[in-house]
Protein backbone atom coordinates (compact mmCIF):
# COMPACT_ATOMS: atom_id res chain seq x y z
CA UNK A 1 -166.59 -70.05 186.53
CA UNK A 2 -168.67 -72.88 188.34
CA UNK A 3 -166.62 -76.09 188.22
CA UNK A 4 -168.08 -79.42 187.89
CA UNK A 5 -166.54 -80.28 191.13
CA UNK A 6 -169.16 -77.67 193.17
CA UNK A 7 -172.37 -78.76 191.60
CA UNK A 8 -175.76 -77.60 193.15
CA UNK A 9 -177.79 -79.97 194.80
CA UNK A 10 -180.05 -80.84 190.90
CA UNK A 11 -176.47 -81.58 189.54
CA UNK A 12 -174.28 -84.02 191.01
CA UNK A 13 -171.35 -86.34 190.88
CA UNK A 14 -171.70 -89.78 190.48
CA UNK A 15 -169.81 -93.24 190.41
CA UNK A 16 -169.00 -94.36 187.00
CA UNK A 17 -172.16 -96.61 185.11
CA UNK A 18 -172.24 -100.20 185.55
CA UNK A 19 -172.57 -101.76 181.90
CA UNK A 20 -175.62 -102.62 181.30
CA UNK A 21 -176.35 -105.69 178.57
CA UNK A 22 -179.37 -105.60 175.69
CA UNK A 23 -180.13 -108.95 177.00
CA UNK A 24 -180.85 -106.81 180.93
CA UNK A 25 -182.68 -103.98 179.44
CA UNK A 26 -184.81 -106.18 177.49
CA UNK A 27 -185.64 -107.82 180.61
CA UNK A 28 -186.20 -104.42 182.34
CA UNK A 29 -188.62 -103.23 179.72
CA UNK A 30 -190.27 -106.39 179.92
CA UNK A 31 -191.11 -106.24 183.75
CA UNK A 32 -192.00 -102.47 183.59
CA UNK A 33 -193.65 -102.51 180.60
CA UNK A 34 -191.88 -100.14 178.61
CA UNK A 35 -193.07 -98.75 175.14
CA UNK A 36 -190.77 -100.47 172.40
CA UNK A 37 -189.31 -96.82 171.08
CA UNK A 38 -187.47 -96.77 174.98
CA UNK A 39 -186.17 -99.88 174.25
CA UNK A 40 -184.85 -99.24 170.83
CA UNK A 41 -182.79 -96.35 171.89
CA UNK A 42 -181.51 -98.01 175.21
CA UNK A 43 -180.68 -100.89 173.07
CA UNK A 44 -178.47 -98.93 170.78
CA UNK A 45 -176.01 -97.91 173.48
CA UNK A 46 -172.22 -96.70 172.62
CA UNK A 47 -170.40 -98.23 175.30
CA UNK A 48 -169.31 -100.95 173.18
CA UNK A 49 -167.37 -98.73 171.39
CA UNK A 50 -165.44 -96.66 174.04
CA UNK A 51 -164.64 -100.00 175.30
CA UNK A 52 -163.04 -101.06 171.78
CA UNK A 53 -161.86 -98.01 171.74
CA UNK A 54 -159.78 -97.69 175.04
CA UNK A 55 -158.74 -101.85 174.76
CA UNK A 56 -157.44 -101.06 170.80
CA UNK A 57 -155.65 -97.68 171.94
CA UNK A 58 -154.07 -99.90 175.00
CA UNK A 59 -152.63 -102.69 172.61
CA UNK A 60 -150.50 -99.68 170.94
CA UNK A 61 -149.51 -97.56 173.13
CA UNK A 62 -149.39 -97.05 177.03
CA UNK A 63 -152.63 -94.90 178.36
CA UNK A 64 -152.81 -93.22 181.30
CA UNK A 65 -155.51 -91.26 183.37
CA UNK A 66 -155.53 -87.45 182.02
CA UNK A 67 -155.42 -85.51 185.36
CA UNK A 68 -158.49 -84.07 183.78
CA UNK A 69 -160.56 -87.53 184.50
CA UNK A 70 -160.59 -86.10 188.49
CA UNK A 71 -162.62 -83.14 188.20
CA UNK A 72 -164.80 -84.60 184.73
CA UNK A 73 -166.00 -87.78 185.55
CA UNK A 74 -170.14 -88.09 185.67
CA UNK A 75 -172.55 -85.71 186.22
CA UNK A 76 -176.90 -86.36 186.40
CA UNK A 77 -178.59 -83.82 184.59
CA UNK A 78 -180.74 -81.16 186.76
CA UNK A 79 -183.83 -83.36 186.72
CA UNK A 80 -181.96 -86.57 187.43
CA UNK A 81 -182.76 -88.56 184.62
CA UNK A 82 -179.95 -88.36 182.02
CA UNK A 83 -176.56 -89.38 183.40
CA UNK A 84 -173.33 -87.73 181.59
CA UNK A 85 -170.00 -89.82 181.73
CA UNK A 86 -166.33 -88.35 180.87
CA UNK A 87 -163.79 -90.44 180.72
CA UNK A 88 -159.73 -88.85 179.91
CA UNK A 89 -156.67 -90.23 179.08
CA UNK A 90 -153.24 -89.20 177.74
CA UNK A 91 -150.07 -91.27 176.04
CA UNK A 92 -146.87 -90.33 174.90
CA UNK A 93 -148.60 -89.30 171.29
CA UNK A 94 -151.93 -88.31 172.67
CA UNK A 95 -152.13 -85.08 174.22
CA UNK A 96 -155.87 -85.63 175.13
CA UNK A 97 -158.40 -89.20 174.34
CA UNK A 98 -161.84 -87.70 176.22
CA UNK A 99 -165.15 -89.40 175.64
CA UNK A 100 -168.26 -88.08 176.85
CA UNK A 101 -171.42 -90.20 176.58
CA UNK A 102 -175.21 -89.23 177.50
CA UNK A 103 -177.50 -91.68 178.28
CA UNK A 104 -181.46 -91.33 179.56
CA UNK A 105 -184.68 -93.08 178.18
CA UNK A 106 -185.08 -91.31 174.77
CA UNK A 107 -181.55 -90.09 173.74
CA UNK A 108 -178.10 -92.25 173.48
CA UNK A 109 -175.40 -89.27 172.49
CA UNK A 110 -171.33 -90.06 171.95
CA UNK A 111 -168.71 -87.20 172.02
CA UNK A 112 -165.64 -88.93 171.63
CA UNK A 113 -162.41 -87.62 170.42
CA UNK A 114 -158.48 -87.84 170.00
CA UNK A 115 -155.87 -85.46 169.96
CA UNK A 116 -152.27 -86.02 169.46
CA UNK A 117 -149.39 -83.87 170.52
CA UNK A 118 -147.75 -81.16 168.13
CA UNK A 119 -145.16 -82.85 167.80
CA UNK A 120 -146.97 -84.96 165.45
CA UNK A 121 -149.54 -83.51 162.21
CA UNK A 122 -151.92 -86.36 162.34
CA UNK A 123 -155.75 -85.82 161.80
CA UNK A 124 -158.18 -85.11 164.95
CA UNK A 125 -159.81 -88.55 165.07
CA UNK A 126 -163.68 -87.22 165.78
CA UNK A 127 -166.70 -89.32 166.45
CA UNK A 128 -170.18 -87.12 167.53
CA UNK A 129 -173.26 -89.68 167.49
CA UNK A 130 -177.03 -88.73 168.77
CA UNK A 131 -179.38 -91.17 168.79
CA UNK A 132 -183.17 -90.39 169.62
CA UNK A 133 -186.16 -92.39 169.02
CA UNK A 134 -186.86 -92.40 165.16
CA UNK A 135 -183.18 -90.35 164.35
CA UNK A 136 -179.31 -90.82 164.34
CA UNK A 137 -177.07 -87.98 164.04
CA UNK A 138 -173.41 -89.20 162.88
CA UNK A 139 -170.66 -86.87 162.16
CA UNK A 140 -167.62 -89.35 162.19
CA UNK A 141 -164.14 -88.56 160.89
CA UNK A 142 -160.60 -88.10 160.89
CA UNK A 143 -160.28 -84.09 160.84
CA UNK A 144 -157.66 -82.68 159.58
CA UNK A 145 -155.40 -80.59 161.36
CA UNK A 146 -154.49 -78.54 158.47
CA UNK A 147 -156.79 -77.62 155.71
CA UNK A 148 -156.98 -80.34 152.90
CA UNK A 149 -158.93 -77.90 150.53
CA UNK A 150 -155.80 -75.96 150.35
CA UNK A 151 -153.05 -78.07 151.33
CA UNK A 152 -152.73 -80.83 149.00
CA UNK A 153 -149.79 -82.27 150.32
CA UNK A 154 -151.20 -82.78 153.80
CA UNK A 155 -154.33 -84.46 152.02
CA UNK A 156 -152.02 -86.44 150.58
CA UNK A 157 -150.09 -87.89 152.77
CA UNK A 158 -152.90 -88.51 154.98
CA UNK A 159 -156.12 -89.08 153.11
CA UNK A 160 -155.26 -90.71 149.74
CA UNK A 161 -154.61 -94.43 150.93
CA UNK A 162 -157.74 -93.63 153.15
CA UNK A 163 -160.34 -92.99 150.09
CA UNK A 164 -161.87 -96.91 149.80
CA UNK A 165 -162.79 -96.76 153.06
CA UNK A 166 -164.34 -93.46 152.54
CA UNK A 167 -165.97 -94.67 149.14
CA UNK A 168 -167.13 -97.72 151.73
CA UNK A 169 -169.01 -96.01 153.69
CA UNK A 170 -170.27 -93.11 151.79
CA UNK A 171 -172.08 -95.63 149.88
CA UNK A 172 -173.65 -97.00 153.17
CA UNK A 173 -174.42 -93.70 155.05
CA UNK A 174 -175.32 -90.88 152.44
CA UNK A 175 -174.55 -87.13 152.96
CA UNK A 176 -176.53 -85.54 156.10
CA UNK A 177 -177.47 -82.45 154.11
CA UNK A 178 -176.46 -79.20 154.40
CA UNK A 179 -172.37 -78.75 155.49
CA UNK A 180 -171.71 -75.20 155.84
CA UNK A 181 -168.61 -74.10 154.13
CA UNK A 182 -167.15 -73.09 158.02
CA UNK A 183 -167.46 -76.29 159.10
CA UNK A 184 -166.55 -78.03 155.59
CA UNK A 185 -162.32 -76.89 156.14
CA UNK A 186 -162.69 -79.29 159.41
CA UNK A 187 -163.54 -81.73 157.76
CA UNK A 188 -161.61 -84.32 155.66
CA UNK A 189 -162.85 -86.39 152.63
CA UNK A 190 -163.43 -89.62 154.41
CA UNK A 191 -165.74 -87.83 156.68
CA UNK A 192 -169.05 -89.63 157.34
CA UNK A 193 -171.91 -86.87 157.88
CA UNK A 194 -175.36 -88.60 158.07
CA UNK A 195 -178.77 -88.66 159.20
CA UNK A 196 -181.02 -92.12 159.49
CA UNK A 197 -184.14 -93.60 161.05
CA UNK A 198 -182.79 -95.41 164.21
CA UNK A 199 -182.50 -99.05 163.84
CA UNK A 200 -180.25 -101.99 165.26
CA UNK A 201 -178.82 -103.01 161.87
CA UNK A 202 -177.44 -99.20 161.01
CA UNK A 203 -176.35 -99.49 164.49
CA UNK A 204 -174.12 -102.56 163.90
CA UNK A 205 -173.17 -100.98 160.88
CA UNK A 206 -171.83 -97.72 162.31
CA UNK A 207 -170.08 -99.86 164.89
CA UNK A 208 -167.90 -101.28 162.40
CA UNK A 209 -167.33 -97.82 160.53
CA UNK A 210 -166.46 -96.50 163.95
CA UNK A 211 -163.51 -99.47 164.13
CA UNK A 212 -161.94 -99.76 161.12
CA UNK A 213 -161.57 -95.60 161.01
CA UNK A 214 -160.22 -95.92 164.37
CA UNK A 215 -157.75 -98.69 163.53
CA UNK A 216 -156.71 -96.34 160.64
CA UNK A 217 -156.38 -93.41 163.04
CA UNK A 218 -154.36 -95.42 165.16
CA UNK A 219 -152.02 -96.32 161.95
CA UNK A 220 -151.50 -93.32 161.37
CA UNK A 221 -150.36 -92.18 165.11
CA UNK A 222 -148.15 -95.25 165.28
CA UNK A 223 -146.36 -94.31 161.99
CA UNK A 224 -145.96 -90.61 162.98
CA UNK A 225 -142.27 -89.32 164.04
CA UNK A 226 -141.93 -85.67 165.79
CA UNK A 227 -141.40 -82.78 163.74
CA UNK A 228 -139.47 -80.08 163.65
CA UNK A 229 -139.81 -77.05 166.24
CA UNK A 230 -141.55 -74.55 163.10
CA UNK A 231 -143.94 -77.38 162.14
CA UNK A 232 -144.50 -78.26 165.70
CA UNK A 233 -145.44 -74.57 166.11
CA UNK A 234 -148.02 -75.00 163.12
CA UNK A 235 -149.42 -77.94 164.56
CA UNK A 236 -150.20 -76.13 167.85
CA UNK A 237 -151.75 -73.14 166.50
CA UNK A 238 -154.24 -75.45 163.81
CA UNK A 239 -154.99 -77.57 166.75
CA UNK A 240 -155.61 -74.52 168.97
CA UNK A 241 -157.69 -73.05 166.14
CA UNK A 242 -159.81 -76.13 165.52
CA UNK A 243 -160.64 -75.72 169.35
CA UNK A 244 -161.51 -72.40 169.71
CA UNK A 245 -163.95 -73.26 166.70
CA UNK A 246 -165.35 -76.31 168.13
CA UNK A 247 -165.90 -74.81 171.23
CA UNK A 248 -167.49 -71.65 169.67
CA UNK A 249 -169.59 -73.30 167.02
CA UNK A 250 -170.13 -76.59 168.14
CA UNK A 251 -173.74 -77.46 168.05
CA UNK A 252 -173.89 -79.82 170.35
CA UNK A 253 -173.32 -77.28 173.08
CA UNK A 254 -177.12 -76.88 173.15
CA UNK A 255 -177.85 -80.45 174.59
CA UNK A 256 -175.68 -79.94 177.26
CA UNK A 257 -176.86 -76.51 177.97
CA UNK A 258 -180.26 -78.02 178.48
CA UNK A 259 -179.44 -81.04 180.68
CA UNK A 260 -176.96 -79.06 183.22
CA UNK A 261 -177.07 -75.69 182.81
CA UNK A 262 -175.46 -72.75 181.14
CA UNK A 263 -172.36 -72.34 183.25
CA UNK A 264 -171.64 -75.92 183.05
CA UNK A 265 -171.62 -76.67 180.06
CA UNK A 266 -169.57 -74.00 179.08
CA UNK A 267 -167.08 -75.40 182.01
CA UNK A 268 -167.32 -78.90 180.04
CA UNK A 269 -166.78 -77.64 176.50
CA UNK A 270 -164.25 -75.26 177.52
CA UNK A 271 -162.12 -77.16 179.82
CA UNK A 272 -163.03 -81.18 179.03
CA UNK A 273 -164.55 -81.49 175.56
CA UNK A 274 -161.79 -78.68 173.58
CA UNK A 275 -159.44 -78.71 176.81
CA UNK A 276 -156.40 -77.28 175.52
CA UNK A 277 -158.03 -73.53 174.57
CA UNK A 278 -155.89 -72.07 177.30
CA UNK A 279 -153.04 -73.61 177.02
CA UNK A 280 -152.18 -74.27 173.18
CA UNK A 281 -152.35 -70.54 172.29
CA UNK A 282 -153.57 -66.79 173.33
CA UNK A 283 -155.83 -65.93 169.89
CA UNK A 284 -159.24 -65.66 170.46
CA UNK A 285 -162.32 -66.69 168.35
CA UNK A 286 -162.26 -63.38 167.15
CA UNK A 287 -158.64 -63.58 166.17
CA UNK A 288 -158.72 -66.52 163.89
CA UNK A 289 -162.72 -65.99 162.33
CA UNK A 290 -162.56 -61.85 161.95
CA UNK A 291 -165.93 -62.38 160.01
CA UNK A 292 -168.13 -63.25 162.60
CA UNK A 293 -167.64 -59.65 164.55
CA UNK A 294 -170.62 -57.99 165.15
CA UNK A 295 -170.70 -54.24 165.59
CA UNK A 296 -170.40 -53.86 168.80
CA UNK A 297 -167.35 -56.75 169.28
CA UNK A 298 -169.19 -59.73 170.15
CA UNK A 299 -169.39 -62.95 168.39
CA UNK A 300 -172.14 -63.32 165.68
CA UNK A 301 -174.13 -66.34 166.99
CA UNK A 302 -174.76 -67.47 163.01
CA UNK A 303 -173.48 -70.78 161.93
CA UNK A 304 -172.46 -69.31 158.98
CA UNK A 305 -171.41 -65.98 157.26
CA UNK A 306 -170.21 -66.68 154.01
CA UNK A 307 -174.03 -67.95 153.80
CA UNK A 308 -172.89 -71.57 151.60
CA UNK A 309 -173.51 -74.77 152.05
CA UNK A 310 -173.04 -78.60 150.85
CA UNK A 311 -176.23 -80.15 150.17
CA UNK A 312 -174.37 -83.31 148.70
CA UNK A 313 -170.87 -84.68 149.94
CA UNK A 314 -168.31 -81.91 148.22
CA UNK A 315 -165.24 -84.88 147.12
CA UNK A 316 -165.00 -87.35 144.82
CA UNK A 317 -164.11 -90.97 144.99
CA UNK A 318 -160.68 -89.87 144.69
CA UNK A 319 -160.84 -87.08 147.61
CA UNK A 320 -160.93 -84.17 145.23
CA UNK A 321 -162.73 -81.41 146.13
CA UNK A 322 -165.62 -80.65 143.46
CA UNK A 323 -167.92 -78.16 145.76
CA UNK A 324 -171.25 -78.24 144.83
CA UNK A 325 -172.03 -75.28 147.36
CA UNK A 326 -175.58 -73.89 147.47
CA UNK A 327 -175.70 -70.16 148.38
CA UNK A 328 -177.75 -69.85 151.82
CA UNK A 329 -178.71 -66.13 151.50
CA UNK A 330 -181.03 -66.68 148.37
């Protein structure tokens, strides 16, 4: 497979951005004249929070360059207007902090995510956030590493001194729409799944969801001690099978299939985004999600096969599960 590190001449490596201030892009759109859509989404940039991010992870733990950060580090789409930026890090308790972030004119996307060692059962901290011109896209969310639909305990110890600041912002972001029931066991019951008009004040506001779930998430990581070698087994396969999902399913994989290329992209989800595929476990997609076989052994390209969805959020205030599934095949 291609690696990002022998790009064709349309794709290339490049030094890390240099942060760029609403106060200078106002400026910038006011000398070239700009419509005030471009400015809106340039405005509503996420590198203030990978930079809270990184700073809060630093002040609890020591973080260190992944050896990933090397070979992933920027990229310019093929027709050189959208740059891509990866950063990668790893602590004692984090196996792999990666943050990819997409920037050009009309879209501002965030792929940022946290996973801990299995030694330790804590959620997948998870943060995906497009941003076009009239549109946000927000899937943020501690995901659980084992299923809370049919682990209680796990919920429990996890998710129940979690719920008001689910209830929080539930009531400030409603439910996106339609969750398939796939996707809904990788989820927790604080998840925030949302779609809004694009505007500075939902900005701020997701800004400050986006801390005070990552100063939970970072809580919980402090507080966690290293398990035994069975559950540390556990841990490795649900984190290896929440991969091999995300990188299967994920349907973000689209952007980036656009913007660089087929082969990639699949490098960058594969090895960067769900790094850890390879080396966490031997099942394939296949192995853990028999269902989505087709006939002749390849993988049914459907988002869903049990053909049900979540049109409204599936929890209650208290983080039990009440469904609510609509049937997708009538």
């Amino acid at each position: 497979m291609e690696s990002c590190s022998f790009l064709s001449s349309s794709v290339f490596l490049k030094p890390p951005l240099i942060p760029i201030s609403i106060t200078s892009i106002g400026s910038n759109w006011r000398s070239k004249k700009c419509k005030p859509d471009l400015l809106q989404v340039s405005a509503l940039s996420y590198r203030n929070f990978i930079h809270f991010a990184l700073t809060e992870t630093r002040r609890h733990m020591g973080l260190v360059p992944s050896p990933l950060q090397e070979k992933y580090s920027s990229l310019t789409s093929r027709d050189g207007r959208t740059e891509l930026q990866m950063l990668s890090f790893q602590a004692p308790k984090i196996r792999h902090l990666r943050t990819l972030s997409v920037e050009n004119e009309s879209m501002q996307v965030l792929d940022f995510a946290v996973f801990a060692r299995p030694e330790f059962d804590v959620p997948i901290f998870c943060a995906n956030f497009f941003t076009a011109t009239n549109m946000n896209i927000v899937v943020l969310d501690l995901n659980p590493l084992h299923n809370v639909i049919e682990q209680g305990d796990y919920k429990e110890k996890y998710y129940r001194s979690l719920m008001p600041l689910g209830v929080k912002y539930a009531e400030l972001f409603p439910w996106g729409g339609k969750l398939t029931s796939e996707s809904l066991k990788f989820f927790s019951p604080i998840v925030i799944w949302t779609k809004y008009t694009s505007t500075i004040e939902k900005h701020d506001t997701l800004y400050s969801a986006f801390v005070e779930y990552y100063k939970a998430w970072l809580e919980l990581i402090d507080q966690a001690e290293e398990t035994d070698a069975s559950q540390i087994m556990c841990n490795q396969e649900a984190q290896h099978k929440y991969l091999t999902w995300r990188a299967e399913k994920d349907p973000g994989h689209g952007i980036l299939k656009r913007l660089i290329g087929d082969t990639l992209a699949k490098d960058l989800v594969r090895n960067f985004l769900f790094n850890g595929i390879d080396e966490l476990g031997s099942k394939g997609f296949l192995d853990y999600f028999p269902q989505y076989r087709c006939d002749d052994g390849t993988v049914n390209e459907k988002r869903s096969i049990i053909g049900r969805s979540f049109d409204n959020r599936p929890w209650d205030e208290s983080g039990e599960f009440i469904g609510n599934g609509k049937n997708l095949l009538h």
